[in-house]
N, C-alpha and C. Protein backbone atom coordinates (compact mmCIF):
# COMPACT_ATOMS: atom_id res chain seq x y z
N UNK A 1 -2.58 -7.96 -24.61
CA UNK A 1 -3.50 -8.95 -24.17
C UNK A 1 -3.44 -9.05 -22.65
N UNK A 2 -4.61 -8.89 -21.86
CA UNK A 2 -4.64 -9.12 -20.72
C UNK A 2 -4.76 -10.58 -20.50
N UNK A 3 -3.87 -11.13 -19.40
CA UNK A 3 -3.56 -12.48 -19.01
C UNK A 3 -4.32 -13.04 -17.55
N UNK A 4 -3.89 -11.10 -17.04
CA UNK A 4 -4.05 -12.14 -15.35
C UNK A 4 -5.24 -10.94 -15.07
N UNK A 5 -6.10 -11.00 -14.38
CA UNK A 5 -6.68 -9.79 -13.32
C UNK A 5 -6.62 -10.12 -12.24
N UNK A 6 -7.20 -9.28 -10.90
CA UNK A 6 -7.89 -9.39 -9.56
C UNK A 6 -8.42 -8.31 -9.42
N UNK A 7 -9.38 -8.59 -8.70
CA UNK A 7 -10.42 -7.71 -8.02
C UNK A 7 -9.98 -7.62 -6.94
N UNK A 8 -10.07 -6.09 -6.10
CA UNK A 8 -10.26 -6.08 -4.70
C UNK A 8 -11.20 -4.64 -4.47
N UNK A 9 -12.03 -5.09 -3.75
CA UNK A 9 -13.37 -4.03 -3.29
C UNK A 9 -12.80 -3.29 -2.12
N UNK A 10 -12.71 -2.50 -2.36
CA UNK A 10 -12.77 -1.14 -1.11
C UNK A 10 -13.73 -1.57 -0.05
N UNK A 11 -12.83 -1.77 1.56
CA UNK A 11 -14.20 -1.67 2.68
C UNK A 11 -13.82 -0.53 3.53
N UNK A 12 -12.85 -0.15 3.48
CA UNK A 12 -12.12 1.54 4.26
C UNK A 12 -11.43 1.96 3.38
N UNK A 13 -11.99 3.21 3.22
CA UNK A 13 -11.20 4.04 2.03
C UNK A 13 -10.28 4.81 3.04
N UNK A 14 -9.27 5.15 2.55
CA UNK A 14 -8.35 6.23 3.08
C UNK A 14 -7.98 7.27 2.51
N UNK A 15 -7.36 8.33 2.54
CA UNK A 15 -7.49 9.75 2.38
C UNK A 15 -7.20 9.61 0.94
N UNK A 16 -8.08 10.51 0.64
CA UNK A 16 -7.54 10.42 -1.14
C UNK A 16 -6.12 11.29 -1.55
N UNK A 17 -5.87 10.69 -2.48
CA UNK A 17 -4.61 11.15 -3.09
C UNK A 17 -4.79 11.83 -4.59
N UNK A 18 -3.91 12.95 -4.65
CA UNK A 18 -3.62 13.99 -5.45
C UNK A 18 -2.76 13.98 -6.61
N UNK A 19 -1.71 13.39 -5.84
CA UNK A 19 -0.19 13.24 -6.97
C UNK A 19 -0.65 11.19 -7.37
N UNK A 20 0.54 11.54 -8.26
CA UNK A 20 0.09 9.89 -9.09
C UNK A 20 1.48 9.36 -8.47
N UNK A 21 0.92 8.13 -7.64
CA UNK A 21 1.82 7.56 -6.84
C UNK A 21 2.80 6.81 -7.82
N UNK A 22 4.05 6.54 -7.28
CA UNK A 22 5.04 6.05 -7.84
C UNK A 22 4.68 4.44 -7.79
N UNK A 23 4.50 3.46 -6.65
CA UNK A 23 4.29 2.40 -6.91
C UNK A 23 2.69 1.90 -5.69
N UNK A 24 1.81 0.68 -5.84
CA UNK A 24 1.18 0.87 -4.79
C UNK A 24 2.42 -1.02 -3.90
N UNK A 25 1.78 -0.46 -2.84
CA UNK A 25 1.90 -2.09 -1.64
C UNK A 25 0.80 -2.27 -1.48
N UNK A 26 0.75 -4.17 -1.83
CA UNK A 26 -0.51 -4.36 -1.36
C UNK A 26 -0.18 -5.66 0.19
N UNK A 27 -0.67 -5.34 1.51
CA UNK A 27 -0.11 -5.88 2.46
C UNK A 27 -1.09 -6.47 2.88
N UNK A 28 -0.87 -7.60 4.14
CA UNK A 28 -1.24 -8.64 4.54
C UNK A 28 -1.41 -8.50 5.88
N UNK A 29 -2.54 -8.83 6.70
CA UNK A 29 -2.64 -8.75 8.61
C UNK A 29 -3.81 -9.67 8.35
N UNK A 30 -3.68 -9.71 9.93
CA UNK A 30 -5.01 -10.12 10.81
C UNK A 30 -6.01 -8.85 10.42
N UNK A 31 -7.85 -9.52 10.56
CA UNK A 31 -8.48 -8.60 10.10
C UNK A 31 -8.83 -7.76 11.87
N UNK A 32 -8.46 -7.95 12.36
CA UNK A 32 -8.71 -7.18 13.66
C UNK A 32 -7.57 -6.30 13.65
N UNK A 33 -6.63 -6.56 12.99
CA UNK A 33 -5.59 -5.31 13.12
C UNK A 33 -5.91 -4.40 11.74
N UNK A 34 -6.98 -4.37 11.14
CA UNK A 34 -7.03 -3.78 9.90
C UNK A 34 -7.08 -2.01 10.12
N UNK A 35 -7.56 -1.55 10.94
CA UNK A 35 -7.88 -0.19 11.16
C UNK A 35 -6.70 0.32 11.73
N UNK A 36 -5.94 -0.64 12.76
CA UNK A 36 -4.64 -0.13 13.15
C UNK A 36 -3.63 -0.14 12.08
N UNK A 37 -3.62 -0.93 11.38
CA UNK A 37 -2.38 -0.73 10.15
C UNK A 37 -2.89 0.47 9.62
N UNK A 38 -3.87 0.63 8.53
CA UNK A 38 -4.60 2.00 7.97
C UNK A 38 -4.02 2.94 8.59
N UNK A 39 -4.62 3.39 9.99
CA UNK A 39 -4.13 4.36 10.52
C UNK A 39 -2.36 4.36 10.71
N UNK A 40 -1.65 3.59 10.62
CA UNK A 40 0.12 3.45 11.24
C UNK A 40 0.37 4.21 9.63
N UNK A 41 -0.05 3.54 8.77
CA UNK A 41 0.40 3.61 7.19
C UNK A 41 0.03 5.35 6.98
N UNK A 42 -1.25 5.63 6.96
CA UNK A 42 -1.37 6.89 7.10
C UNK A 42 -0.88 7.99 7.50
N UNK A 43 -0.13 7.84 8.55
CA UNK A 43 0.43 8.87 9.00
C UNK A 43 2.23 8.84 8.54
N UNK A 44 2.59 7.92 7.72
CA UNK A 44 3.77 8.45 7.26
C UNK A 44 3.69 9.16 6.50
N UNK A 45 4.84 10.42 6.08
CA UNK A 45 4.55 11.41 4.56
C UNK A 45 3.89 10.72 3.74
N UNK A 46 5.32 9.71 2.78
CA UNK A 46 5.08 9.37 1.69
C UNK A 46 4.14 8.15 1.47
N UNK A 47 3.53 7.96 1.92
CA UNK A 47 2.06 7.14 2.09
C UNK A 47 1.04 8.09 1.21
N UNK A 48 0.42 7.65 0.53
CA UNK A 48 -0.60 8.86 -0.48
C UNK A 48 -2.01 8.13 0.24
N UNK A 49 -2.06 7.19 0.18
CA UNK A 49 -3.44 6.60 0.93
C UNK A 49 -3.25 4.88 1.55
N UNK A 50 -4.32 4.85 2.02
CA UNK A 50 -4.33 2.75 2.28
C UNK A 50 -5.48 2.54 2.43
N UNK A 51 -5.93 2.09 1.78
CA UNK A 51 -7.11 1.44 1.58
C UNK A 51 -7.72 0.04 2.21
N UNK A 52 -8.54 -0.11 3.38
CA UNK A 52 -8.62 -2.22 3.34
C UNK A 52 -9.30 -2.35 2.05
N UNK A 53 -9.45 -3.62 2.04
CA UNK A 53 -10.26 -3.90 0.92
C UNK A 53 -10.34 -5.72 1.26
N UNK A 54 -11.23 -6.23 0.11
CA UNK A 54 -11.85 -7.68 0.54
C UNK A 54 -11.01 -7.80 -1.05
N UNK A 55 -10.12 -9.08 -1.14
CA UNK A 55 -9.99 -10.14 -1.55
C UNK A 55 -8.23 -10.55 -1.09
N UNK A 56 -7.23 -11.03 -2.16
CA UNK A 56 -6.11 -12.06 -1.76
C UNK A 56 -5.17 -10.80 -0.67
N UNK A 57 -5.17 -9.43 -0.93
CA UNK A 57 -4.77 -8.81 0.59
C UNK A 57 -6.25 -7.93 1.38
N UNK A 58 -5.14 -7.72 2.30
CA UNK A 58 -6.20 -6.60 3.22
C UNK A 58 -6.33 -5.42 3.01
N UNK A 59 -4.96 -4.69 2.61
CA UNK A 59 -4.77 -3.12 2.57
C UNK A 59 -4.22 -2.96 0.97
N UNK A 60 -4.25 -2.32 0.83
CA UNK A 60 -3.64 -1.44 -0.68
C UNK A 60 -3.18 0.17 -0.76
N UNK A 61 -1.91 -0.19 -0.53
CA UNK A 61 -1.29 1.56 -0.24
C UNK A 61 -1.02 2.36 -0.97
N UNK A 62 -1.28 3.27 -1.56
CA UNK A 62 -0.41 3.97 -2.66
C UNK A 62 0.56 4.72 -1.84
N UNK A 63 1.74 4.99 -3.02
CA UNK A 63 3.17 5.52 -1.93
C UNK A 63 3.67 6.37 -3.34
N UNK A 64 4.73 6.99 -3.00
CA UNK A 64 5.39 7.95 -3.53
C UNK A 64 6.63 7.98 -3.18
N UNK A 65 7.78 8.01 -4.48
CA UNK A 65 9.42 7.67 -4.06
C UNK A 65 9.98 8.58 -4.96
N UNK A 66 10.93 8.77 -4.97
CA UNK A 66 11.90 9.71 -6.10
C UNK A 66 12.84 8.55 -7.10
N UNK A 67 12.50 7.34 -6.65
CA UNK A 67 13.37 6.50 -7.19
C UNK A 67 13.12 5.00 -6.73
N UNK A 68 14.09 3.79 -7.13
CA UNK A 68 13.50 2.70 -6.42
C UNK A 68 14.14 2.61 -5.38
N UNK A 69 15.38 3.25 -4.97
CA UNK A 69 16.22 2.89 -3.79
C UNK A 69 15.29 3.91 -2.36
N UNK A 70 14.38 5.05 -3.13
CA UNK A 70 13.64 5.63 -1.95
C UNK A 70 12.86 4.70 -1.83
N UNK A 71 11.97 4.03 -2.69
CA UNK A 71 11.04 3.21 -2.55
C UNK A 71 11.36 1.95 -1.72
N UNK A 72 12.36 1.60 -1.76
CA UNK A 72 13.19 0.35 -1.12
C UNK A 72 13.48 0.56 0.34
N UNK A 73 13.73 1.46 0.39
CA UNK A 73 13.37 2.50 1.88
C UNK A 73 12.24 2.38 2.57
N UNK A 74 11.53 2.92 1.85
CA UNK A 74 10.15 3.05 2.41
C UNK A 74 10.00 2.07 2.50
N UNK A 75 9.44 1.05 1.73
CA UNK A 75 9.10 -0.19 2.08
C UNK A 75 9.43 -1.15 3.66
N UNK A 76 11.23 -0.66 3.33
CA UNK A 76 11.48 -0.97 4.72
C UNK A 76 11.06 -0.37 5.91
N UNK A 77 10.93 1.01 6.20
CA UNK A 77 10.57 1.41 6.95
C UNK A 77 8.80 1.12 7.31
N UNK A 78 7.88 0.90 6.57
CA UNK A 78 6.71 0.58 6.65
C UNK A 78 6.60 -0.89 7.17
N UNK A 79 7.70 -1.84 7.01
CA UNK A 79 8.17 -2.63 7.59
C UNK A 79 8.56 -3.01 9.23
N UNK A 80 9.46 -2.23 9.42
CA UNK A 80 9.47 -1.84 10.67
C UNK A 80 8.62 -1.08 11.47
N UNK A 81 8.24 0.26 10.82
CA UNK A 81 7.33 0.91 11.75
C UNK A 81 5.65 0.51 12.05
N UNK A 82 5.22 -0.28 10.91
CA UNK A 82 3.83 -0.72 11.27
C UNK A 82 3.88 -2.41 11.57
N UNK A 83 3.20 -2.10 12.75
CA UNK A 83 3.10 -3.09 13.43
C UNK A 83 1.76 -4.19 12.91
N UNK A 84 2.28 -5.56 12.94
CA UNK A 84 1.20 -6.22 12.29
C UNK A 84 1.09 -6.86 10.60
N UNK A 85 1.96 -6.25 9.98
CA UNK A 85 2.01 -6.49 8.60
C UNK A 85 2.80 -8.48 8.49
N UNK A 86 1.85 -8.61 8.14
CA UNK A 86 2.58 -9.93 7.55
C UNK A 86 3.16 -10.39 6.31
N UNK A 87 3.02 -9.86 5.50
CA UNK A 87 3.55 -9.82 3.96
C UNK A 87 3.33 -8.90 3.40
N UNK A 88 4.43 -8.47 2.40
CA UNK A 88 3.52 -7.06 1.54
C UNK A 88 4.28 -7.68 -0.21
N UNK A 89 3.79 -7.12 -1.22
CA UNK A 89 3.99 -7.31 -2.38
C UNK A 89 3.99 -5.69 -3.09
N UNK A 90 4.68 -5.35 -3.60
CA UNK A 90 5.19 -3.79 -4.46
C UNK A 90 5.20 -4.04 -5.85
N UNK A 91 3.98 -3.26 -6.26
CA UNK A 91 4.30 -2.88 -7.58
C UNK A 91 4.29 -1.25 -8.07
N UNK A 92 5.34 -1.02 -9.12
CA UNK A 92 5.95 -0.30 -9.38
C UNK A 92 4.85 0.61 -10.26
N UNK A 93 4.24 1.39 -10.34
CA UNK A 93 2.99 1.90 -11.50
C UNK A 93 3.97 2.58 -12.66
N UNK A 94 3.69 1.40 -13.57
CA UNK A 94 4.16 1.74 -15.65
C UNK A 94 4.36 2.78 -15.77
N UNK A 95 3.11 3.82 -15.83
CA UNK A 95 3.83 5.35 -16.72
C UNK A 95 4.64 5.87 -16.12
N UNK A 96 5.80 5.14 -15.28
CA UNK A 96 7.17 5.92 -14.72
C UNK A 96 7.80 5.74 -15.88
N UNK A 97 7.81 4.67 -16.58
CA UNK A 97 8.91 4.14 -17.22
C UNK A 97 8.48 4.39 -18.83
């Protein structure tokens, strides 16, 4: 039984992705920094895409980990290295498990 949904509409798509990401982030900015995060997020490897999009965040990343402690990593490092992020939320995508 589905309980909860959300919608979020694509307004910058980012590079499409190939492999089936391990978990996505969905993160939080100012909308004037929206193209600069995209682009910061983009250029790490394990980044598969980032998307802005219109509703409760701005961006939606898909990412790729070997595990949760890589993922826990990354996270951090997307943390530190992109500038502008104000919150992010990680979920893990099911058919891992």
């Amino acid at each position: 039984m589905i309980e909860k949904t959300q919608t979020l509409i694509v307004i910058s798509e980012g590079k499409s992705f190939t492999e089936e990401p391990y978990a996505f982030l969905f993160l939080n900015t100012q909308p004037r920094n929206l193209e600069q995060v995209q682009q910061q997020l983009q250029s790490i490897p394990k980044v598969l895409s980032a998307d802005t999009v219109f509703g409760p965040y701005d961006v939606i990343c898909a990412v790729r980990a070997s595990d949760k402690d890589d993922l826990k990593q990354l996270v951090s490092q997307i943390q530190k290295e992109v500038q502008y992020i104000q919150g992010t939320v990680t979920a893990i995508v099911a058919s891992l498990y």
